[in-house]
N, C-alpha and C. Protein backbone atom coordinates (compact mmCIF):
# COMPACT_ATOMS: atom_id res chain seq x y z
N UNK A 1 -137.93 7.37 -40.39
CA UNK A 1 -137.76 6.81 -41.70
C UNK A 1 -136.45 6.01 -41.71
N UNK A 2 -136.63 4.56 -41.82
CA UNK A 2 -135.17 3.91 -42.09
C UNK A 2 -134.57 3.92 -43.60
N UNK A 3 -133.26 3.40 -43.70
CA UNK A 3 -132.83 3.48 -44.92
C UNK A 3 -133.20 3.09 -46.23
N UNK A 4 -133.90 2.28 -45.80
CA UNK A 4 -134.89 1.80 -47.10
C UNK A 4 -136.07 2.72 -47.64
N UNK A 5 -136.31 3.51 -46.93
CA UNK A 5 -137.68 4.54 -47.04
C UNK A 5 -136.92 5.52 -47.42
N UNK A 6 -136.10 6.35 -46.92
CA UNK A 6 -135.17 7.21 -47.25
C UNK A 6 -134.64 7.33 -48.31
N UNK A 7 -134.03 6.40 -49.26
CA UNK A 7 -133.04 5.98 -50.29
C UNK A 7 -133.66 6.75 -51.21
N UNK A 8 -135.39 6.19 -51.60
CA UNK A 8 -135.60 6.86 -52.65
C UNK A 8 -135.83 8.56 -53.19
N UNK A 9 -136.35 8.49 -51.76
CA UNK A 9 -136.63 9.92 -51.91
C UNK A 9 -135.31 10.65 -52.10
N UNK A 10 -133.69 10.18 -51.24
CA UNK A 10 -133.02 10.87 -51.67
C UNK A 10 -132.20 11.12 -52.94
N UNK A 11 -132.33 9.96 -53.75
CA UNK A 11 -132.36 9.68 -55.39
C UNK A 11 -132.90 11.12 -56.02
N UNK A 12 -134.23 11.34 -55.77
CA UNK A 12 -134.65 12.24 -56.21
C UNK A 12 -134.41 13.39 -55.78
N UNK A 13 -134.05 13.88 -54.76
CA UNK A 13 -133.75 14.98 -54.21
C UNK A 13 -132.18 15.45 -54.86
N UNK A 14 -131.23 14.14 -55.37
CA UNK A 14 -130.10 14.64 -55.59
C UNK A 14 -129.96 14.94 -56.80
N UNK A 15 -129.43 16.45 -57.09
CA UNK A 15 -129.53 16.25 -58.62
C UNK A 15 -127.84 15.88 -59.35
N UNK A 16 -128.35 15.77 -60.06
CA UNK A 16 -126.72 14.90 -61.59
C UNK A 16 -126.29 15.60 -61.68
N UNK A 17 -124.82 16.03 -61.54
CA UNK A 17 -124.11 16.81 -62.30
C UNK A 17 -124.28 17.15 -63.71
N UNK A 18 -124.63 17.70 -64.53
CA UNK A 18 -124.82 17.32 -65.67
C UNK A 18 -122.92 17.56 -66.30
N UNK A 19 -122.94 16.89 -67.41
CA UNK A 19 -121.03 16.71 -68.13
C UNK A 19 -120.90 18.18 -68.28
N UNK A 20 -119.37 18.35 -68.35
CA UNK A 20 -119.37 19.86 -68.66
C UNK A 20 -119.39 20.15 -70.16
N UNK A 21 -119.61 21.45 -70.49
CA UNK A 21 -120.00 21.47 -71.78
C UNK A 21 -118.87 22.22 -72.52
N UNK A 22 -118.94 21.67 -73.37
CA UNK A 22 -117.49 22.36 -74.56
C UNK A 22 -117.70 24.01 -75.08
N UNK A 23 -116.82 24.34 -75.01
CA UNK A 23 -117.12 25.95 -75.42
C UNK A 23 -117.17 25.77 -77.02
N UNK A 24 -118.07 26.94 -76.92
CA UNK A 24 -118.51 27.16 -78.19
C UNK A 24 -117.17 27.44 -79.43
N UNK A 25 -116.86 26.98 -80.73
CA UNK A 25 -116.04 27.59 -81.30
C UNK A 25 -115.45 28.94 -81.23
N UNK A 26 -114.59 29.72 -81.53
CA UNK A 26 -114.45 30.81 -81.72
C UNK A 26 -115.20 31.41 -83.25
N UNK A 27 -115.99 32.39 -83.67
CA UNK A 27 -116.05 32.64 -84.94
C UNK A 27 -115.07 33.36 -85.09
N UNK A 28 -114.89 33.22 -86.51
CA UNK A 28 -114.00 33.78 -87.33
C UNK A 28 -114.60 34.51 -88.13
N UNK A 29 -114.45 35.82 -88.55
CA UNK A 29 -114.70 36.77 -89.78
C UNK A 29 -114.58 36.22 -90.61
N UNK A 30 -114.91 36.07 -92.27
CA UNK A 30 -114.64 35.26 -93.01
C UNK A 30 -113.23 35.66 -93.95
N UNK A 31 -112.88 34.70 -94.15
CA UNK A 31 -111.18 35.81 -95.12
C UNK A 31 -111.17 36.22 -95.95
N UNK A 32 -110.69 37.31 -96.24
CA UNK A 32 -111.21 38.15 -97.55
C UNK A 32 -112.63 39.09 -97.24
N UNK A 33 -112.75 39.71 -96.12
CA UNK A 33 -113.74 40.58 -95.85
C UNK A 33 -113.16 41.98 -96.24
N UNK A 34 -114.48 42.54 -96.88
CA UNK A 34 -114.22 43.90 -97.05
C UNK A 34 -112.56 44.76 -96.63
N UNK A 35 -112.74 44.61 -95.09
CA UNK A 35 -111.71 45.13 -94.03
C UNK A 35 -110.76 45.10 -94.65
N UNK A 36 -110.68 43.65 -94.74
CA UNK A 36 -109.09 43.05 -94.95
C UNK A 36 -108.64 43.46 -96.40
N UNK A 37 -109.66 43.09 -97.77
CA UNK A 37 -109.17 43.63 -98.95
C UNK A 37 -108.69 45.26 -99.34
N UNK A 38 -109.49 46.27 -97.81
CA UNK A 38 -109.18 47.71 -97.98
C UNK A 38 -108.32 47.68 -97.65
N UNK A 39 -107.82 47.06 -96.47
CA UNK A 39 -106.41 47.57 -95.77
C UNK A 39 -105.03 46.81 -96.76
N UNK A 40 -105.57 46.02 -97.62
CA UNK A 40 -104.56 45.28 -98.38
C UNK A 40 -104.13 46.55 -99.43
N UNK A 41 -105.49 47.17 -99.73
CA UNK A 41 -105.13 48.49 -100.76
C UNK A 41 -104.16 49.24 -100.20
N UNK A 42 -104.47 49.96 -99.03
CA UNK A 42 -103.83 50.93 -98.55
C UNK A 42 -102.32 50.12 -98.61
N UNK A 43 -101.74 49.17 -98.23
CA UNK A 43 -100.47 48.89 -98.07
C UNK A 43 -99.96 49.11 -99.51
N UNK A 44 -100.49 48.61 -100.15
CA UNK A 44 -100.11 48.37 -101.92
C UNK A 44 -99.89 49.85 -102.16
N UNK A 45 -100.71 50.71 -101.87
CA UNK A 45 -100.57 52.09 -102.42
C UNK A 45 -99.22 52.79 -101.42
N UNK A 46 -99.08 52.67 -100.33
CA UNK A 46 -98.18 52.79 -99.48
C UNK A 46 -96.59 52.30 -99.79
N UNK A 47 -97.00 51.20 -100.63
CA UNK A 47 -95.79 50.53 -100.81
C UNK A 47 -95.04 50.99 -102.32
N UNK A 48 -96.18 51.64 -103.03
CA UNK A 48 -95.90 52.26 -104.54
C UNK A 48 -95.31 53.67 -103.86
N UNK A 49 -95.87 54.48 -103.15
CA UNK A 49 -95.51 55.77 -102.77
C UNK A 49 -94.16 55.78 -102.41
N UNK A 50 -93.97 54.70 -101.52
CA UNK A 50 -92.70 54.53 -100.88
C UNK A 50 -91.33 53.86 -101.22
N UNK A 51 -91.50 53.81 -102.56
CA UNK A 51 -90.29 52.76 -103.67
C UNK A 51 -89.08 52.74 -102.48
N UNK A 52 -88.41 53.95 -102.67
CA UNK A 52 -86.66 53.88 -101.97
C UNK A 52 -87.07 53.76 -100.47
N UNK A 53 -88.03 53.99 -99.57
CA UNK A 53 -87.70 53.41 -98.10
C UNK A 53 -87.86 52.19 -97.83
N UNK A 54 -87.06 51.62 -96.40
CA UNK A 54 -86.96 50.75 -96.18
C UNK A 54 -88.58 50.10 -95.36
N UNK A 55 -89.10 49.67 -96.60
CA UNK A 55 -90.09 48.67 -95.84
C UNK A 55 -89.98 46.94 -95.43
N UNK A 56 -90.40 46.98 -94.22
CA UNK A 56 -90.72 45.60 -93.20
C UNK A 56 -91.74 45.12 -93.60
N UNK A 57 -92.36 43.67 -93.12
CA UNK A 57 -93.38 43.18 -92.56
C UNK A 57 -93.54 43.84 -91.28
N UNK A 58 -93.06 44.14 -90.37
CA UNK A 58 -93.35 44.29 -89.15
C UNK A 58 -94.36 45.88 -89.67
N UNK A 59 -93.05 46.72 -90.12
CA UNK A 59 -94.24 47.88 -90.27
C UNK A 59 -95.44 48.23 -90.92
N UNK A 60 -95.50 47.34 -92.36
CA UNK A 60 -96.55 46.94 -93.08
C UNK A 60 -97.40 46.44 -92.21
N UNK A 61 -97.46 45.41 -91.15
CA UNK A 61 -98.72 44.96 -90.57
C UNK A 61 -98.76 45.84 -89.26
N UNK A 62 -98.13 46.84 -88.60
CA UNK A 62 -98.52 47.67 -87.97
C UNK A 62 -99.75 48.70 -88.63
N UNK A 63 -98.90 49.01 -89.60
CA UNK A 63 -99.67 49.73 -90.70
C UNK A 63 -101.75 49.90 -90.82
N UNK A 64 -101.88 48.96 -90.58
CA UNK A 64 -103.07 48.10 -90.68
C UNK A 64 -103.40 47.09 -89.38
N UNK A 65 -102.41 47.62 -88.50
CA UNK A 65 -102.95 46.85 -86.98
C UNK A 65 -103.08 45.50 -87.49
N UNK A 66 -102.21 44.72 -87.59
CA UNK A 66 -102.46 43.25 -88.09
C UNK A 66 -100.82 42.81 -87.17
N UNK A 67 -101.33 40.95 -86.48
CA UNK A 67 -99.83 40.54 -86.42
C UNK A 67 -99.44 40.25 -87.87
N UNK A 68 -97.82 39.96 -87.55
CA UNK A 68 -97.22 40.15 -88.73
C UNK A 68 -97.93 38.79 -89.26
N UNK A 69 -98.08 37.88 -88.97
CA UNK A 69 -98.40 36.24 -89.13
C UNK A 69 -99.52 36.83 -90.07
N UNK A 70 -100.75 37.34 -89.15
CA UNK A 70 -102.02 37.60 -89.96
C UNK A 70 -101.99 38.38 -91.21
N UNK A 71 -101.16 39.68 -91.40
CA UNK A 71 -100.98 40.62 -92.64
C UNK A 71 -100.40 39.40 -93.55
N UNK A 72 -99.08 38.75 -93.17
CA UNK A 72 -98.60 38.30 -94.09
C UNK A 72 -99.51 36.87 -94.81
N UNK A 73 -100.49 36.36 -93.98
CA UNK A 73 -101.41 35.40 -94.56
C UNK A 73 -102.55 36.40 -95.38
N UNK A 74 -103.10 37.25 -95.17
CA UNK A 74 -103.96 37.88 -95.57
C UNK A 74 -103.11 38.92 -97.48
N UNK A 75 -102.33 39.22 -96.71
CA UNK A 75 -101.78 40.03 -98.19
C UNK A 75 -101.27 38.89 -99.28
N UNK A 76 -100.92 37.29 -99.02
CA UNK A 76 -100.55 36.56 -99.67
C UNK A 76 -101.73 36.40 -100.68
N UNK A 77 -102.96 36.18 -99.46
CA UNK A 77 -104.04 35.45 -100.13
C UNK A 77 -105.28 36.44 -101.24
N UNK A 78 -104.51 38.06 -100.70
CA UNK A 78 -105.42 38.83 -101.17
C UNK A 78 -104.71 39.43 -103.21
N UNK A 79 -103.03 39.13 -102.68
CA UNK A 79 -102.36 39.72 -104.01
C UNK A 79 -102.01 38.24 -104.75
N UNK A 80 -101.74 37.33 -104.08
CA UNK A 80 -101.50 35.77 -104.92
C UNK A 80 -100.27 35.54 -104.55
């Protein structure tokens, strides 16, 4: 088979890279889920119990396993 006979068949034999494909978004929980408005309670009640100690952000969003970034966006958006 010379190169002219050859060519096509190897056209077909080769396959395309196909493009690479974009990863899917991350989902997100939606804000203001259940979760988040309970654990907003518990701090609030935590934070009434606890008038004279010294409360943080840091320990407030330990509190509730949250970074501080996330508690403090979430308790903004949940108390105003």
């Amino acid at each position: 088979m010379d190169r002219l006979q050859s060519l096509p068949v190897a056209r077909e034999l080769v396959m395309v890279p196909e493009a690479p494909r974009r990863a899917e978004p991350v989902q997100r929980a939606p804000r203001g889920t259940a979760a988040e408005k309970s654990d907003i309670r518990n701090v609030q009640d935590h934070v009434v119990s606890q008038l004279k100690a010294a409360l943080s952000v840091p320990r407030l969003a330990a509190r509730v396993r949250m970074s501080q970034r996330n508690f403090a966006r979430v308790f903004r958006d949940g108390t105003g």
